[in-house]
C-alpha atoms as a PDB file:
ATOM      1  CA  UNK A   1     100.473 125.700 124.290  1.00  0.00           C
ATOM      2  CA  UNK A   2      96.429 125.910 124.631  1.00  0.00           C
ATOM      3  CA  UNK A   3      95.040 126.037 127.741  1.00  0.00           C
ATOM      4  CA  UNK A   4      93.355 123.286 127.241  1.00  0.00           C
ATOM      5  CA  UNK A   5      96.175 121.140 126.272  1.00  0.00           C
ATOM      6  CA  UNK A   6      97.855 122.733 129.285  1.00  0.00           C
ATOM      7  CA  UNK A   7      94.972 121.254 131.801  1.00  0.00           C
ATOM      8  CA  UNK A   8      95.064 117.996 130.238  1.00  0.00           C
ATOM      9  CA  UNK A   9      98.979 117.789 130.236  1.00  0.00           C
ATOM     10  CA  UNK A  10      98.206 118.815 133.919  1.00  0.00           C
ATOM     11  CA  UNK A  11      95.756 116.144 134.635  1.00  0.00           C
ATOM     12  CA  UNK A  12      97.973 113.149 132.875  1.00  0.00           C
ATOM     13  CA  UNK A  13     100.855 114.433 135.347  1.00  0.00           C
ATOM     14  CA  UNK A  14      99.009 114.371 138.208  1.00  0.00           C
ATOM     15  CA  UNK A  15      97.082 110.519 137.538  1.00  0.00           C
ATOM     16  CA  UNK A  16     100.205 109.367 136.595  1.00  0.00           C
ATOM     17  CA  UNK A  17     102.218 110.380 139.781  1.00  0.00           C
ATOM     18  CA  UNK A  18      98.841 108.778 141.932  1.00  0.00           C
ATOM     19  CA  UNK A  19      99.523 105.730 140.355  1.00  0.00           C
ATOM     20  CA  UNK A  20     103.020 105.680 140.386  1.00  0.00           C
ATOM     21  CA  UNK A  21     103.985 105.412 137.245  1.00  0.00           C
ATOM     22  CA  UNK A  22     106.631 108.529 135.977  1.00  0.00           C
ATOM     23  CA  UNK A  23     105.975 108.659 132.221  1.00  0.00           C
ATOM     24  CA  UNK A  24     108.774 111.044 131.850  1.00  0.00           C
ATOM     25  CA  UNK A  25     111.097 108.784 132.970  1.00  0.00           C
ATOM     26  CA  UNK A  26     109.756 106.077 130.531  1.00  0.00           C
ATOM     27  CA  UNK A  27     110.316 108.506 127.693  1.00  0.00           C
ATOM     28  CA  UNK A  28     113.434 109.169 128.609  1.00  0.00           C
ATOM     29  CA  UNK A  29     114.840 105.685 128.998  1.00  0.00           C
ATOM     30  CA  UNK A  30     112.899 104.532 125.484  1.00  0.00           C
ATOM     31  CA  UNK A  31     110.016 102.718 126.755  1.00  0.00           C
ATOM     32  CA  UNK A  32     107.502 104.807 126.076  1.00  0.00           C
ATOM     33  CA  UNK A  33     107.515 106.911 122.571  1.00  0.00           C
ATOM     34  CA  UNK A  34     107.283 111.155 123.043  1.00  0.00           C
ATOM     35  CA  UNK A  35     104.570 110.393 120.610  1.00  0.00           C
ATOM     36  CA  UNK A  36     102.570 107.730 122.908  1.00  0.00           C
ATOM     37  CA  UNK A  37     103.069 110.446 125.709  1.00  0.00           C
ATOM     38  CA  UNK A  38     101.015 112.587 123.148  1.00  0.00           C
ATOM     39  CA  UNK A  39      98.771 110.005 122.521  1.00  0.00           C
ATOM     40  CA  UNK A  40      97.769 109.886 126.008  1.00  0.00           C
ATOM     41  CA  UNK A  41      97.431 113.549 126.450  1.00  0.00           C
ATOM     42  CA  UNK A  42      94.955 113.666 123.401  1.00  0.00           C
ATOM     43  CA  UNK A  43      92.760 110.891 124.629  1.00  0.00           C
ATOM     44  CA  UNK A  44      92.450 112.695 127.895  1.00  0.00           C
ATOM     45  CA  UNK A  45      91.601 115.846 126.459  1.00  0.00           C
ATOM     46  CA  UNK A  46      88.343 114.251 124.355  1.00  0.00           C
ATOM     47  CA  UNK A  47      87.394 112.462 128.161  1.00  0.00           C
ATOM     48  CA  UNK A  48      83.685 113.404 129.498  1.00  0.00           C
ATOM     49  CA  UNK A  49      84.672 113.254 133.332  1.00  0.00           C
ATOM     50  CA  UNK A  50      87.411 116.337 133.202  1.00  0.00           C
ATOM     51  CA  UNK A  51      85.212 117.763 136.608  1.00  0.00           C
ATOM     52  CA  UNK A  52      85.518 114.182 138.038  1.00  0.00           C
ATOM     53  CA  UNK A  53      88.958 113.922 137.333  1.00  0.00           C
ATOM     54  CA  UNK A  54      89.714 117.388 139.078  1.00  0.00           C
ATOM     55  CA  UNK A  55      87.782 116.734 142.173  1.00  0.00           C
ATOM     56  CA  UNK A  56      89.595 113.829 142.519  1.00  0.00           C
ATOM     57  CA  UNK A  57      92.892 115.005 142.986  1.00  0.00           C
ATOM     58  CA  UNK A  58      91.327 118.200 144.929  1.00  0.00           C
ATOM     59  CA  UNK A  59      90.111 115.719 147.482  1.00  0.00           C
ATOM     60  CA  UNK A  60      92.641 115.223 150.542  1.00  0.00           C
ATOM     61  CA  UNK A  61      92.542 111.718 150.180  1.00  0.00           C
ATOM     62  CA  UNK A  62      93.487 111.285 147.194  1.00  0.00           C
ATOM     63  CA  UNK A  63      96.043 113.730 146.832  1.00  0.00           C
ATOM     64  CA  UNK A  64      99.345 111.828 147.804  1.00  0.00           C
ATOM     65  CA  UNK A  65     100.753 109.676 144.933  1.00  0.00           C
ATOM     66  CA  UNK A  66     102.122 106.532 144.319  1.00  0.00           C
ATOM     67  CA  UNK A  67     100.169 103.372 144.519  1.00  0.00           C
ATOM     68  CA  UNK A  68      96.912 104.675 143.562  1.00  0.00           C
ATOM     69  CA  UNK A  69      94.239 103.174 142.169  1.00  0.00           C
ATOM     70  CA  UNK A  70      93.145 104.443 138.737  1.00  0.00           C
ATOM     71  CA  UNK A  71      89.254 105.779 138.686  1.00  0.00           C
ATOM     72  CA  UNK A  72      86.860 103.787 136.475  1.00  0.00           C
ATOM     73  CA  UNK A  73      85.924 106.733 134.302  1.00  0.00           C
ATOM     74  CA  UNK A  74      89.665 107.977 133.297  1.00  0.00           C
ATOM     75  CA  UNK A  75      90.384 107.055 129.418  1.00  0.00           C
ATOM     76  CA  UNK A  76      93.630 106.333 129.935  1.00  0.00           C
ATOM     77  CA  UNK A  77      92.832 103.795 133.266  1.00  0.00           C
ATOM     78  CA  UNK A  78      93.734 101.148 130.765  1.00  0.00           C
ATOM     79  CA  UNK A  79      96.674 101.937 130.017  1.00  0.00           C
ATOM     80  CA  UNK A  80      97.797 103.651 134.052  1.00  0.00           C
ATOM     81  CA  UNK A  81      96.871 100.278 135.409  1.00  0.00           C
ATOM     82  CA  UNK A  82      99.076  98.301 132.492  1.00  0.00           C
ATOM     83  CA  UNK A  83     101.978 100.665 133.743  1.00  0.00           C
ATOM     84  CA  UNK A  84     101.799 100.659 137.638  1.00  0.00           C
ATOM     85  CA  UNK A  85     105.093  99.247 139.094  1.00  0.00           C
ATOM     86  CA  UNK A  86     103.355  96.287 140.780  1.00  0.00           C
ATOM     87  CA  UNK A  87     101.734  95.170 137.594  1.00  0.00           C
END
């Protein structure tokens, strides 16, 4: 795997745990497609705020997950905030 497919695989994990939302679970029970889970991955990986992204989840604050709001800048806010449990 690429490193940079590795640090975007890396930052999908982490926005999706600060939301809530455990896409590996959804792949597993069928609601979400491996491929869609790829899908997401790529659209992070052509994102302009990768530094943004990073600092967020190196701040204290916003470290813990679950419940999270999405930032405004992530690509894949959309579809995070479609997906949170309370939604």
């Amino acid at each position: 795997m690429s490193d940079k497919i590795e640090r975007h695989l890396r930052l999908v994990n982490s926005m999706s745990r600060k939301v809530g939302v455990d896409l590996g679970r959804r792949v597993v029970e069928g609601t979400m497609a491996a491929a869609d889970l790829s899908d997401v991955i790529v659209t992070c990986t052509r994102c302009g705020n990768v530094a943004a992204c990073e600092d967020f989840f190196c701040s204290d604050a916003d470290r813990d997950g679950g419940g999270g709001e999405v930032p405004d800048y992530c690509a894949n806010g959309l579809l995070f905030s479609k997906m949170k449990p309370d939604q």
